[in-house]
N, C-alpha and C. Protein backbone atom coordinates (compact mmCIF):
# COMPACT_ATOMS: atom_id res chain seq x y z
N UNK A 1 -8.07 13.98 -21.22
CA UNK A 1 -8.43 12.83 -20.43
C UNK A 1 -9.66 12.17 -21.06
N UNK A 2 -9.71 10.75 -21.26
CA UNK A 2 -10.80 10.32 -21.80
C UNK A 2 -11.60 9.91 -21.01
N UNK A 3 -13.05 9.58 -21.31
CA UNK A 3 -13.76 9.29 -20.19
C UNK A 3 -14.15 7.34 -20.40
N UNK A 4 -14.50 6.95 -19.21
CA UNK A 4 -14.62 5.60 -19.37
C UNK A 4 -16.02 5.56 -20.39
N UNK A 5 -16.58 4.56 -20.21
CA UNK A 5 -17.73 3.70 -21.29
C UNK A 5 -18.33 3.29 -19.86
N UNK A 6 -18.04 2.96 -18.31
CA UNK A 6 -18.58 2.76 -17.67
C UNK A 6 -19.24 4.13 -16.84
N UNK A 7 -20.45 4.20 -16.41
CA UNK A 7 -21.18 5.40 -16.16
C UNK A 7 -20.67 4.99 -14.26
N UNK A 8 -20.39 6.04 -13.89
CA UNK A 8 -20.26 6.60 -12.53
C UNK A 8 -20.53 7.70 -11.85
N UNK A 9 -20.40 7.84 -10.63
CA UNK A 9 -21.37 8.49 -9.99
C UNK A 9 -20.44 9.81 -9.62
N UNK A 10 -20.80 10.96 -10.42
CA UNK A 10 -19.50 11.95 -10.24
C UNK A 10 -20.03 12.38 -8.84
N UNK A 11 -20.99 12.48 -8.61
CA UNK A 11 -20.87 13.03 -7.07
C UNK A 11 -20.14 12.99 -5.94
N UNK A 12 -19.70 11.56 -5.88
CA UNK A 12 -19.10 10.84 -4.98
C UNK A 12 -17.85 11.85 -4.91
N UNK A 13 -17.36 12.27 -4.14
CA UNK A 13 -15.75 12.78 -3.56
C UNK A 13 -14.53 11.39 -3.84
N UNK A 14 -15.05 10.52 -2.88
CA UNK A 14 -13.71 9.79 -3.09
C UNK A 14 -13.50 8.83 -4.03
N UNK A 15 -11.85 8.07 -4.67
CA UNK A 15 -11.84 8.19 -5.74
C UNK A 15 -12.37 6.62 -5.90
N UNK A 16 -12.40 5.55 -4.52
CA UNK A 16 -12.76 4.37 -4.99
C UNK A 16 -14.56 4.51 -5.33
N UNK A 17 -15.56 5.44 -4.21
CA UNK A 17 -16.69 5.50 -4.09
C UNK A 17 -17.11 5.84 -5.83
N UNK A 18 -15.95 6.72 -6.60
CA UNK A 18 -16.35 7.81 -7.98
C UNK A 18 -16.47 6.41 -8.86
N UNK A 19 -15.76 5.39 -8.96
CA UNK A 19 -15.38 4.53 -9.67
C UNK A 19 -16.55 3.34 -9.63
N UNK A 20 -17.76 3.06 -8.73
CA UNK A 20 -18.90 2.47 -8.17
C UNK A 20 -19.62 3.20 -8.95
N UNK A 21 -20.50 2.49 -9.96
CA UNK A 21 -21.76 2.68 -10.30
C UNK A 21 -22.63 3.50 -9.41
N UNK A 22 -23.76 4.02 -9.49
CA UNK A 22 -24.28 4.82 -8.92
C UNK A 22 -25.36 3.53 -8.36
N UNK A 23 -26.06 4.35 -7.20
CA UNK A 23 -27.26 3.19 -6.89
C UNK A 23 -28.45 2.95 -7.54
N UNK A 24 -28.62 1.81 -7.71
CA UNK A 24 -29.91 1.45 -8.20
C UNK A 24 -30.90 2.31 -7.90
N UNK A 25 -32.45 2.60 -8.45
CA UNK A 25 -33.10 3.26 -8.12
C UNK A 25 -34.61 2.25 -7.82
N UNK A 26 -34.69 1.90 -6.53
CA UNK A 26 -35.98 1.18 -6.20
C UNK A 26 -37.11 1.69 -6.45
N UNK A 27 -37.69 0.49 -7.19
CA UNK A 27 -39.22 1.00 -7.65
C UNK A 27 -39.99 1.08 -5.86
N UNK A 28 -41.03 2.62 -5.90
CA UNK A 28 -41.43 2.98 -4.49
C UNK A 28 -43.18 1.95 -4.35
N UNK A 29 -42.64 1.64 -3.13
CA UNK A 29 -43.95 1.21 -2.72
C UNK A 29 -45.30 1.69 -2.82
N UNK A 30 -46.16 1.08 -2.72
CA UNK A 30 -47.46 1.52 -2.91
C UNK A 30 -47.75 1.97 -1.34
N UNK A 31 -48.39 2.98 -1.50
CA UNK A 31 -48.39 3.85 -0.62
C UNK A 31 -50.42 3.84 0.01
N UNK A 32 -50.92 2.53 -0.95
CA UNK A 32 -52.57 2.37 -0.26
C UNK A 32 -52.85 1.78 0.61
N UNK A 33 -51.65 0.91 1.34
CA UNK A 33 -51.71 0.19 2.71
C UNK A 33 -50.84 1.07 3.80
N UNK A 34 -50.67 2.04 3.73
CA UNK A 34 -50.17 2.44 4.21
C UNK A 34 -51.37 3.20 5.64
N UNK A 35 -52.25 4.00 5.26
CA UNK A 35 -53.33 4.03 6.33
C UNK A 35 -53.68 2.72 7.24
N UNK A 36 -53.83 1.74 7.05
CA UNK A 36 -54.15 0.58 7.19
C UNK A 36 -53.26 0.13 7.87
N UNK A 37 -52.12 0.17 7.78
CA UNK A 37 -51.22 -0.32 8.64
C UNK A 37 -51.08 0.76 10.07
N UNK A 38 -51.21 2.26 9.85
CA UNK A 38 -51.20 2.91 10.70
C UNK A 38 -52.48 2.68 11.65
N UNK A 39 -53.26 2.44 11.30
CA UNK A 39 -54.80 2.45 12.16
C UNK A 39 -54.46 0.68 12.79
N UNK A 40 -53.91 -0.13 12.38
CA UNK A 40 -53.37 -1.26 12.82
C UNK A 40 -52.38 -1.50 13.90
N UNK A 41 -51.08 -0.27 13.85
CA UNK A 41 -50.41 -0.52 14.86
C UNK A 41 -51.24 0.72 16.22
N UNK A 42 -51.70 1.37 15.80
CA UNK A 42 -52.59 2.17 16.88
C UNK A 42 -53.90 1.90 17.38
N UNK A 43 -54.41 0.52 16.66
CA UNK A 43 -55.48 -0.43 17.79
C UNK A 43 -54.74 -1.39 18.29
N UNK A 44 -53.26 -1.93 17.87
CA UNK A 44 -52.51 -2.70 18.64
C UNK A 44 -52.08 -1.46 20.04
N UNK A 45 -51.52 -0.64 19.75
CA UNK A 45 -51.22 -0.17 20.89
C UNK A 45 -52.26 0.52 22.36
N UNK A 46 -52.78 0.95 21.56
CA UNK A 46 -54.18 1.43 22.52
C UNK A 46 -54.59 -0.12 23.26
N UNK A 47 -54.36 -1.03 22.45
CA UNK A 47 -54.77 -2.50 22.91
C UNK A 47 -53.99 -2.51 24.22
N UNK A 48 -53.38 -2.24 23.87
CA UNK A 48 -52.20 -2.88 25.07
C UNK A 48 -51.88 -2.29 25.84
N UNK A 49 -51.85 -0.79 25.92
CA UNK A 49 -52.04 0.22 27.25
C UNK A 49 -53.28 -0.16 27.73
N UNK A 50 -54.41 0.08 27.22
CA UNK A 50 -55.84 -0.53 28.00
C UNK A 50 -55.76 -1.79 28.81
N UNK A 51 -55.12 -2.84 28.04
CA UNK A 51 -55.33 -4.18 28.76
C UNK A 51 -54.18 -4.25 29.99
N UNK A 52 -52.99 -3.43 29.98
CA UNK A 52 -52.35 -3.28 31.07
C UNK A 52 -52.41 -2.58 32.12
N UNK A 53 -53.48 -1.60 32.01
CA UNK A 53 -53.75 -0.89 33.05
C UNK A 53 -55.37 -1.25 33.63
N UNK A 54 -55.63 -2.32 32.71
CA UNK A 54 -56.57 -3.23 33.97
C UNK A 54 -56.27 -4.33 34.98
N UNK A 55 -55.23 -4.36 34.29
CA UNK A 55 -54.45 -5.93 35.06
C UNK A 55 -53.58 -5.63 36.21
């Protein structure tokens, strides 16, 4: 059996999924806003339990 010239993803089980290129591999985010965003949605939230339980 010869093999194709196109690269596929032997993992895949089924035979249309085997025949699909494999997935791209995304370059990963930067991971230095990431504190920053956490301390952001947890003075939003503390915000907003506080201001609702004065009202």
């Amino acid at each position: 059996m010869r093999r194709r010239l196109i690269l596929t993803n032997e993992a895949a089980r089924h035979p249309l999924r085997r025949s699909l290129p494999p997935p791209a591999i995304h370059r990963q985010r930067r991971e230095d806003d990431q504190d920053f965003r956490l301390f952001v949605l947890s003075f939003t939230a503390f915000f907003i339990c506080i201001y609702s339980f004065l009202l």
